[in-house]
Structures are given as structure tokens and as C-alpha cells.
Protein backbone atom coordinates (compact mmCIF):
# COMPACT_ATOMS: atom_id res chain seq x y z
CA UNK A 1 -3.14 -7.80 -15.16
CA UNK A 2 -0.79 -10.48 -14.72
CA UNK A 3 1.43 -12.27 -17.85
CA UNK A 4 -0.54 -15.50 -17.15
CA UNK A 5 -3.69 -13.80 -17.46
CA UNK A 6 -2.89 -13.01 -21.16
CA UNK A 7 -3.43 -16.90 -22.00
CA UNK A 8 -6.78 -17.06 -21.07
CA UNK A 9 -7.62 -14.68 -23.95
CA UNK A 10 -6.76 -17.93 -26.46
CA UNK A 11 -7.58 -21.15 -27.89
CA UNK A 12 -5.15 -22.99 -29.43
CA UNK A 13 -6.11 -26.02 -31.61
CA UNK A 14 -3.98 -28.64 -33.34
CA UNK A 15 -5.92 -30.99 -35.42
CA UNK A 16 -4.03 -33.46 -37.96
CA UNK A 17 -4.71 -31.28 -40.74
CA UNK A 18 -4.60 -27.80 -39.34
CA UNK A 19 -3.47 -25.99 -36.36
CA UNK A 20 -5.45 -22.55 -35.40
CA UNK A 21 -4.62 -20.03 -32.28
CA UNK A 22 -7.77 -17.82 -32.05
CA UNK A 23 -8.62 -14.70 -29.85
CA UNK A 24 -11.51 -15.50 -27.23
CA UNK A 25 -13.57 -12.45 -27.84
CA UNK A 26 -12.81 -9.16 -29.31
CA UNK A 27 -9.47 -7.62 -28.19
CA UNK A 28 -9.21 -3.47 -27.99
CA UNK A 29 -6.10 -2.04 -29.64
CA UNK A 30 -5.08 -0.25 -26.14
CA UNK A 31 -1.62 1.30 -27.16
CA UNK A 32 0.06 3.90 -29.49
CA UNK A 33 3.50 5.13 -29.91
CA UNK A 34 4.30 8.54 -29.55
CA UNK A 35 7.82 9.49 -29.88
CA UNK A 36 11.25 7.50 -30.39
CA UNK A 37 14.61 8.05 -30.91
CA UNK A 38 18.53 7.34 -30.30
CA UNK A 39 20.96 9.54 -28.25
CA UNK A 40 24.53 9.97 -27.81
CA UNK A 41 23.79 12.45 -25.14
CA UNK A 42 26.99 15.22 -24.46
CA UNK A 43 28.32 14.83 -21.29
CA UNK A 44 26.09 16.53 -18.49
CA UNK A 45 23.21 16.83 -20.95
CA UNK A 46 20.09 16.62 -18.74
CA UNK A 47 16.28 16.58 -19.55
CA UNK A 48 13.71 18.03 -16.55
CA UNK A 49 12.62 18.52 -14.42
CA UNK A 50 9.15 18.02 -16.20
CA UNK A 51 6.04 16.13 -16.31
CA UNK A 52 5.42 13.72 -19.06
CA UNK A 53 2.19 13.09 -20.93
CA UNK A 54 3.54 9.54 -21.84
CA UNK A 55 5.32 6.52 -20.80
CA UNK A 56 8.98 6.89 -22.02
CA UNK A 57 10.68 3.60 -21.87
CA UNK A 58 14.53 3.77 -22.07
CA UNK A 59 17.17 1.26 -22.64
CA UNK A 60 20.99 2.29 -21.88
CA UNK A 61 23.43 0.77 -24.47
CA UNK A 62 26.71 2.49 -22.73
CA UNK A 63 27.96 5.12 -20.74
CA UNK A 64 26.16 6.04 -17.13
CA UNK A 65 23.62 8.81 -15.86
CA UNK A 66 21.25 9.40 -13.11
CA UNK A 67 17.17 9.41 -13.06
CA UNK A 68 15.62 11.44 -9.80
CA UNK A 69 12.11 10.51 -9.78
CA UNK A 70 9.76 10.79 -6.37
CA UNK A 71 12.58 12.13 -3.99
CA UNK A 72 15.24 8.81 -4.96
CA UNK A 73 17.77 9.18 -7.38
CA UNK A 74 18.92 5.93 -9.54
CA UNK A 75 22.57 5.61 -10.57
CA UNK A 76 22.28 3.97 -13.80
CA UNK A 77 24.45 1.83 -16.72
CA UNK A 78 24.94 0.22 -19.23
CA UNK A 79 22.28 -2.72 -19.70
CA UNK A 80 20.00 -1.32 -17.80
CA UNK A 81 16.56 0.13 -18.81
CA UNK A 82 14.55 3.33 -16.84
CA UNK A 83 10.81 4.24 -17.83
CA UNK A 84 9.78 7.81 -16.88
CA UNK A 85 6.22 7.70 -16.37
CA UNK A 86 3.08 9.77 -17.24
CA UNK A 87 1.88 12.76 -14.66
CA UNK A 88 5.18 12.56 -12.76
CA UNK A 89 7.78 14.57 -12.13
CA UNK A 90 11.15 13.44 -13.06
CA UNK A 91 14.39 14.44 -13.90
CA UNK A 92 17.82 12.38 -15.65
CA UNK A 93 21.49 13.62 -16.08
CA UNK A 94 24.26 12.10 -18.58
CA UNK A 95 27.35 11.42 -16.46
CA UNK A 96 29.83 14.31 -16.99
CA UNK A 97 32.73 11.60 -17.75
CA UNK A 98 30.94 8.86 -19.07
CA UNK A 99 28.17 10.04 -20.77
CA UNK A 100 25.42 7.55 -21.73
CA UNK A 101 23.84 6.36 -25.05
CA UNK A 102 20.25 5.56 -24.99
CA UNK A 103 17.68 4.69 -27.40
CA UNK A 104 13.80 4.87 -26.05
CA UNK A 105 9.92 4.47 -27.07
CA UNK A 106 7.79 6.57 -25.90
CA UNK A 107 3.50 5.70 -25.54
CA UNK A 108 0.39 5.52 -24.28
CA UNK A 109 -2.84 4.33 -24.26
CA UNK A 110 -5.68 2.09 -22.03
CA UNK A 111 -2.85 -0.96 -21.94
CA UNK A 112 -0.02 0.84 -21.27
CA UNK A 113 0.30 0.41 -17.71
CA UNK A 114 -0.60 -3.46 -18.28
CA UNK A 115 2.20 -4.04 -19.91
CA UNK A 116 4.43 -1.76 -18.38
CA UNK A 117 3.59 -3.57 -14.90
CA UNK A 118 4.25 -7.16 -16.82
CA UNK A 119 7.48 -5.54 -18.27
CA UNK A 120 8.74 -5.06 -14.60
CA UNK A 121 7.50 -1.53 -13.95
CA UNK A 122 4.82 -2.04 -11.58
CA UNK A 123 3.54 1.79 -9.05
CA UNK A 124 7.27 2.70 -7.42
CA UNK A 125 9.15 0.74 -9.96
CA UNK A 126 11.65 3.21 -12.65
CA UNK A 127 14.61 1.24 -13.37
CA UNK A 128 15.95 -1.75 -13.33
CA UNK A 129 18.76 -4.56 -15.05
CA UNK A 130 18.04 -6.13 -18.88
CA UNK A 131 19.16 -9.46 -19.37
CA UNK A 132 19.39 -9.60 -23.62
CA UNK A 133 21.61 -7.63 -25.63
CA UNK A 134 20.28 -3.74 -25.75
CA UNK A 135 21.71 -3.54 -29.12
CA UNK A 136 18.60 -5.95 -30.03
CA UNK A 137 16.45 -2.81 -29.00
CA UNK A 138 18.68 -0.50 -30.68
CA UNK A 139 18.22 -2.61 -33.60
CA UNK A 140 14.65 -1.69 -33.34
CA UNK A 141 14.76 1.36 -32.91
CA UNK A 142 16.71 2.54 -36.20
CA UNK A 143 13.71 0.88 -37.71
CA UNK A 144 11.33 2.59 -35.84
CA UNK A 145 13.57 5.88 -36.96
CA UNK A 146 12.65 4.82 -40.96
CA UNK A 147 9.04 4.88 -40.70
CA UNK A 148 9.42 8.20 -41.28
CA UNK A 149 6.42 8.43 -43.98
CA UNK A 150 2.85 9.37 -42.97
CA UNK A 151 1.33 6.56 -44.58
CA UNK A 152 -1.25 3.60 -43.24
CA UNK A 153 1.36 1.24 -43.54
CA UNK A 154 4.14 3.12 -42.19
CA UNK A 155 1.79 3.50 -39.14
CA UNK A 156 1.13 0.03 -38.58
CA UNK A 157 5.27 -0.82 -39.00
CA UNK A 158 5.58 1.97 -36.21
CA UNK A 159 2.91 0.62 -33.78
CA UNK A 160 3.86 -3.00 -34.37
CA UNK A 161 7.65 -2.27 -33.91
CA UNK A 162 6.68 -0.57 -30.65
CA UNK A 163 4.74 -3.22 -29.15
CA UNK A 164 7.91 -5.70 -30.04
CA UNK A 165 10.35 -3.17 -28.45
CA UNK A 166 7.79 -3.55 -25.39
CA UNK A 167 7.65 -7.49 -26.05
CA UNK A 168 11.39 -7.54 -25.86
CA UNK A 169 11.67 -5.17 -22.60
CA UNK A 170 9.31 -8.09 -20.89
CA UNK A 171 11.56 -10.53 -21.89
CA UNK A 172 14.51 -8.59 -20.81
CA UNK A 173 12.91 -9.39 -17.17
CA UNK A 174 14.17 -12.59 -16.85
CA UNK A 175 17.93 -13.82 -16.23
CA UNK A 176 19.26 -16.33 -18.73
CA UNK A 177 20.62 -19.19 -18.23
CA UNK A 178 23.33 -17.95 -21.24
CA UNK A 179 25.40 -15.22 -20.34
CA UNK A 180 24.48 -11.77 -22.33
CA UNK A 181 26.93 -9.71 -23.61
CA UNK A 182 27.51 -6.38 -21.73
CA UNK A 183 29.81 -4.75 -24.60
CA UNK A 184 28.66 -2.32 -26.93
CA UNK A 185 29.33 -4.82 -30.23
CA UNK A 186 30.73 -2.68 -32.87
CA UNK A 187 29.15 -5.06 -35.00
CA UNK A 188 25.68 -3.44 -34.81
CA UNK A 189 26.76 0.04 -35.43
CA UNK A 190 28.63 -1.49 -39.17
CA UNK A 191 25.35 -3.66 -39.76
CA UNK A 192 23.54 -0.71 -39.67
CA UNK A 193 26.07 1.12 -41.55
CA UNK A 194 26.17 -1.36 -44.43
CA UNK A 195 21.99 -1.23 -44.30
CA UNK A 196 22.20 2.25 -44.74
CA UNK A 197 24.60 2.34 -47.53
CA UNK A 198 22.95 -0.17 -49.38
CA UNK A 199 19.49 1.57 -48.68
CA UNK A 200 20.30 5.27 -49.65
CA UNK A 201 24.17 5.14 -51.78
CA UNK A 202 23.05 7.90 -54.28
CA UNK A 203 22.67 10.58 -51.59
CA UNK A 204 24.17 9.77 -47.91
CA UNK A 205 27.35 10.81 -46.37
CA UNK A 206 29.53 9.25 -44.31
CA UNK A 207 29.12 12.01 -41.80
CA UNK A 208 26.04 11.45 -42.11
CA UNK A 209 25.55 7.64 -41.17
CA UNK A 210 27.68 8.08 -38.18
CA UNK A 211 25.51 10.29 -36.81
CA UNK A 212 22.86 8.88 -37.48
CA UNK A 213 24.15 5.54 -35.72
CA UNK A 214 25.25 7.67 -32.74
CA UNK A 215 28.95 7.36 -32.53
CA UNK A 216 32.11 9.94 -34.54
CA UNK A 217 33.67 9.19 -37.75
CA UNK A 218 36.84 7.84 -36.68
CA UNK A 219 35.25 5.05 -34.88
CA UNK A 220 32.88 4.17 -37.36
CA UNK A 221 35.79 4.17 -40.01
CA UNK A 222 38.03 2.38 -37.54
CA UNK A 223 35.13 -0.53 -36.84
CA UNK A 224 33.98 -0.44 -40.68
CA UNK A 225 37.30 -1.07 -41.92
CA UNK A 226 38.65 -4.08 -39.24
CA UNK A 227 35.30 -5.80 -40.17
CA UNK A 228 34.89 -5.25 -44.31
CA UNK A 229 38.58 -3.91 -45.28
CA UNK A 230 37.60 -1.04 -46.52
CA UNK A 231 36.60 2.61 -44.76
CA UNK A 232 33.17 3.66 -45.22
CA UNK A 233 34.38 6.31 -47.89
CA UNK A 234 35.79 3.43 -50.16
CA UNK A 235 33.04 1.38 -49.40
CA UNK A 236 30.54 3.95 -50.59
CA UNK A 237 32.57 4.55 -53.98
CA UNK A 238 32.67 1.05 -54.62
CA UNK A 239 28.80 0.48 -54.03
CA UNK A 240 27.83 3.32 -56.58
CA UNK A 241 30.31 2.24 -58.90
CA UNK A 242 29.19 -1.44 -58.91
CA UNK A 243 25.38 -0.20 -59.18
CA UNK A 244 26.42 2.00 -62.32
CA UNK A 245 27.75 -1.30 -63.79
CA UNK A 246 24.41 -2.74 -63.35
CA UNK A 247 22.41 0.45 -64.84
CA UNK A 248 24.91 0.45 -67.48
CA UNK A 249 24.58 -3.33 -68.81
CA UNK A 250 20.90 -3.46 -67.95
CA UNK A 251 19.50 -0.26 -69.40
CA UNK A 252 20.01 2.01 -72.30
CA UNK A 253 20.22 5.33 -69.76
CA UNK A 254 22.26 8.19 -70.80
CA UNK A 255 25.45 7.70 -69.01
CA UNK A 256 24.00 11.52 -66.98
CA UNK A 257 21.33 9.73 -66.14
CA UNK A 258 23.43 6.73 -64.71
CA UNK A 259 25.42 9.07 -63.14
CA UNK A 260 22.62 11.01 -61.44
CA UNK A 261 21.36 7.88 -60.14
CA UNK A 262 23.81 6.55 -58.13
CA UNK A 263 24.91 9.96 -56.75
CA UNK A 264 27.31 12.18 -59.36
CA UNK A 265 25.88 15.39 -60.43
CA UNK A 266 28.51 16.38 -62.40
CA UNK A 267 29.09 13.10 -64.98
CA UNK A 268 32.36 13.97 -65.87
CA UNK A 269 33.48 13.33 -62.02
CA UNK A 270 31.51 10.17 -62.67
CA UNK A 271 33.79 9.09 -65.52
CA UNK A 272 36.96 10.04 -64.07
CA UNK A 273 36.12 7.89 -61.23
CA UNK A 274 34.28 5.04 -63.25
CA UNK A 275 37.62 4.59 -65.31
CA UNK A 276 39.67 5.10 -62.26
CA UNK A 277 38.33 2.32 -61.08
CA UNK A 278 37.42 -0.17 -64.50
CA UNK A 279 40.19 1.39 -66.71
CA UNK A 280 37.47 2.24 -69.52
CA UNK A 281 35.18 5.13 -69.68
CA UNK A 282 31.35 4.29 -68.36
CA UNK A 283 30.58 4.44 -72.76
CA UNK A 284 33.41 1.96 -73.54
CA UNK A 285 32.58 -0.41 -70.27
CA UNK A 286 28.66 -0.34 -71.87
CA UNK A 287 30.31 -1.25 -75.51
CA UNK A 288 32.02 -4.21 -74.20
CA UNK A 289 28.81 -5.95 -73.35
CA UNK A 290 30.65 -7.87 -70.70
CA UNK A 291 32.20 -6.60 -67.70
CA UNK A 292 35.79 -7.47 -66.87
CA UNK A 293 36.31 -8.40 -63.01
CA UNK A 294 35.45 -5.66 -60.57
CA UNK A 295 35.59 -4.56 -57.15
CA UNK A 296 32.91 -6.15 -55.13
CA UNK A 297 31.48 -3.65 -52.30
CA UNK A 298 30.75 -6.87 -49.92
CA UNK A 299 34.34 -7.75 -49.70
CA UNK A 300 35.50 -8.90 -46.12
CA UNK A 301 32.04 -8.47 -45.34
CA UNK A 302 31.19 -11.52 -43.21
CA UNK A 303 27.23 -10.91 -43.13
């Protein structure tokens, strides 16, 4: 199936008063994701050789490695993108010096070769150049990674970030007439650093987020702090101690409670640093009724 052939399945109508796009026909869900993830792989780290079940689709956001699939071996880099497909043998190999960073779907189902062939992976096919930024698919891949939940809904976020992951690959096919980036932007590693903190402040580490991201604490605290001004760590403090503000002058919690919430077990830690940072004890900030200026966790941060 060609990409043309996919218009022939609509009808597009603009009238003065409405405009509709309908299906022609009833249209088979044919796809379903199986497996996805992001890798800092160690240097050497190999997986195969081994026969997949599933199509897993690849996108390389730095470093270099090697796929051996039907007796040829593919050097590989950087903005590039390798699938490994079902009933084959195959085999790929971090570099030793350079090792690469990947993120990847993985699928299957009645459409999957359709679209795999219209993404640029027709029989013979395993790798080949992306032309958009692969942090845009590492992007969607961390949100893959938070559908964690085995819930309806979170099923339908995971199949319909899938199929825009695949939607993306097919546009990756085509050369721009803008040039793409071929850096790594640290920006997309603090975006999703800020997300996270913002998300989860009562009970993440900054160990944590940085591996989650896929890249070591100094770096992350080196790109955090050029971009915002402040490490991670200080970042953090300041985000639970500006949400305690907000429990404290919006609800009558025990100041335990306030302190459990935004991450202190222990509330006398949570005082010691509340009036480290206000100069007044959480009870005496709630007293005042108004808060004197504070630290604001988004300084420097240009999003």
C-alpha cells in the first residue's frame, strides 16, 4: 500500500457552514504497541543474535553502533533510524568509544508492514537517514514511558502515541528544505527535567531524573543550571518550598501534613528549611496571611 493510496479512504467536505473529513467505509484498527523504551547503552553493549516477534523501530539520538541483519552489517549514527524486523535474525552492537543513545517502539499487527513500507522500510530495507530532530521522537517516547497505568485510557494514550511516533518516522523520510539540527539539544533533556520535577516534586531524586532522561548527573546539573540558574538540587528545594506556601495559605493542613506532601517526612527538617529559606517558621509564614517575596522555582527558566 502506497501513501497516496491512504486518500482514497476519505471525503473531505467544506460547505459555508461546516467542514467534515469522513472515513469511506469502515477502517480496521491494524496495529498495537508492544514494548518501548530509552537507552544510554554502555559501550559494547549488544542485543542478539535473536529473532523478534515484532517490528522494533529505532531512532539514534547520539553516539554510533552497528546492526548485522541478512549477512550486511550497517554502520550507524546519530540521526539515523534502524527497524529490526519480525521472524528475522538480527544482531546490533553500541560502538565501544562512542556508544549510542536510542529510544525505540516496538509493534505489530495486520498494518504494520503498511506503514513500515510507507515509513521507508520496504522487504531489504533496515536503516536509513531522518531528516527532523530525533529529540521530537525522544520527546515521545518519555510519554510513551508515563503511560505506565493499566487503564483504558492509558491504553489508548499508548497506542495513539505509537502510531504518531510511526507518523513522525514517515515524515522523517523526506529532506527539508530547512536544515535539521544534528546536535543532541541539551534543551530537551532540562524540558523534560523541569516536566518531571513539576510532575512528581514530593518524591523524585535528582539521581533519579537523570537517569531516567538517559544522561549522568553532572551533565544534567551542568545543562540545568546554564539554562534556569539554578542546579537541579536547588531547583527541587525551591519547587517544594513554593508548593508548601501554597498548601499553607490555601488550606488549614497540619503543617506534618504540608510537609508530607511536598516530600519531608520528618517536619522538623521541613521547618528548618522552610525558615531557611522565608526567615519565619511554616506556623508564623501561615499567621501572616500574606506572603513576603519568595524564591520563584521558574527563575531563568526561558520556557
Amino acid at each position: 500500500m502506497t501513501i497516496d493510496s491512504y486518500s482514497e479512504k476519505f471525503h473531505y467536505t467544506k460547505a459555508k457552514h461546516y467542514t467534515v473529513l469522513k472515513y469511506r467505509g469502515i477502517q480496521p484498527i491494524g496495529l498495537y504497541p508492544t514494548c518501548f523504551g530509552v537507552e544510554q547503552c554502555a559501550p559494547g553493549f549488544s542485543v542478539g543474535p535473536r529473532v523478534r516477534e515484532n517490528y522494533h523501530l529505532h531512532v539514534i539520538l547520539s553516539g554510533k553502533g552497528s546492526v548485522r541483519v541478512r549477512g550486511k552489517t550497517y554502520q550507524l549514527h546519530g540521526s539515523q533510524t534502524f527497524l529490526i524486523k519480525p521472524d528475522e535474525v538480527s544482531f546490533y552492537q553500541a560502538d565501544e568509544r562512542d556508544p549510542w543513545h536510542y529510544c525505540w517502539v516496538s509493534f505489530n499487527g495486520a498494518s504494520a508492514k503498511d506503514y513500515m513500507d510507507a515509513a521507508g522500510f520496504p522487504d531489504g530495507v533496515y536503516a536509513r537517514d531522518c531528516y527532523v530532530d530525533a529529540n521530537e521522537f525522544l520527546m515521545l517516547a518519555w510519554k510513551l514511558l508515563e503511560c505506565g497505568e493499566n487503564t483504558l485510557q492509558q491504553e489508548l494514550r499508548r497506542l495513539s502515541l505509537t502510531l504518531e511516533f510511526i507518523a513522525l518516522m514517515i515524515d522523517s523520510g523526506v529532506r527539508s528544505s530547512q536544515p535539521r539540527r544534528r546536535d543532541d539539544s541539551p534543551d530537551i533533556y532540562v524540558d523534560h527535567a523541569l516536566d518531571v520535577i513539576r510532575r512528581q516534586y514530593a518524591d523524585i531524586k535528582i539521581n533519579d531524573i537523570a537517569k531516567r532522561i538517559g544522561i549522568n548527573r553532572s551533565y544534567l546539573t551542568s545543562i540545568f543550571k546554564s539554562r534556569t540558574g539554578l542546579s537541579p538540587q536547588e531547583y527541587l528545594l525551591r519547587y517544594r518550598l513554593n508548593m508548601a506556601c501554597q498548601l499553607l495559605l490555601t488550606t488549614s493542613q497540619p503543617i506534618q501534613e504540608v510537609a508530607r506532601q511536598i516530600g519531608y517526612e520528618n517536619p522538623m527538617t521541613f521547618s528548618k528549611m522552610f525558615k531557611g529559606a522565608y526567615g519565619v517558621s511554616p506556623s508564623a509564614y501561615r499567621a501572616q496571611s500574606a506572603a513576603p517575596p519568595r524564591p520563584q522555582p521558574d527563575a531563568g527558566d526561558d520556557t
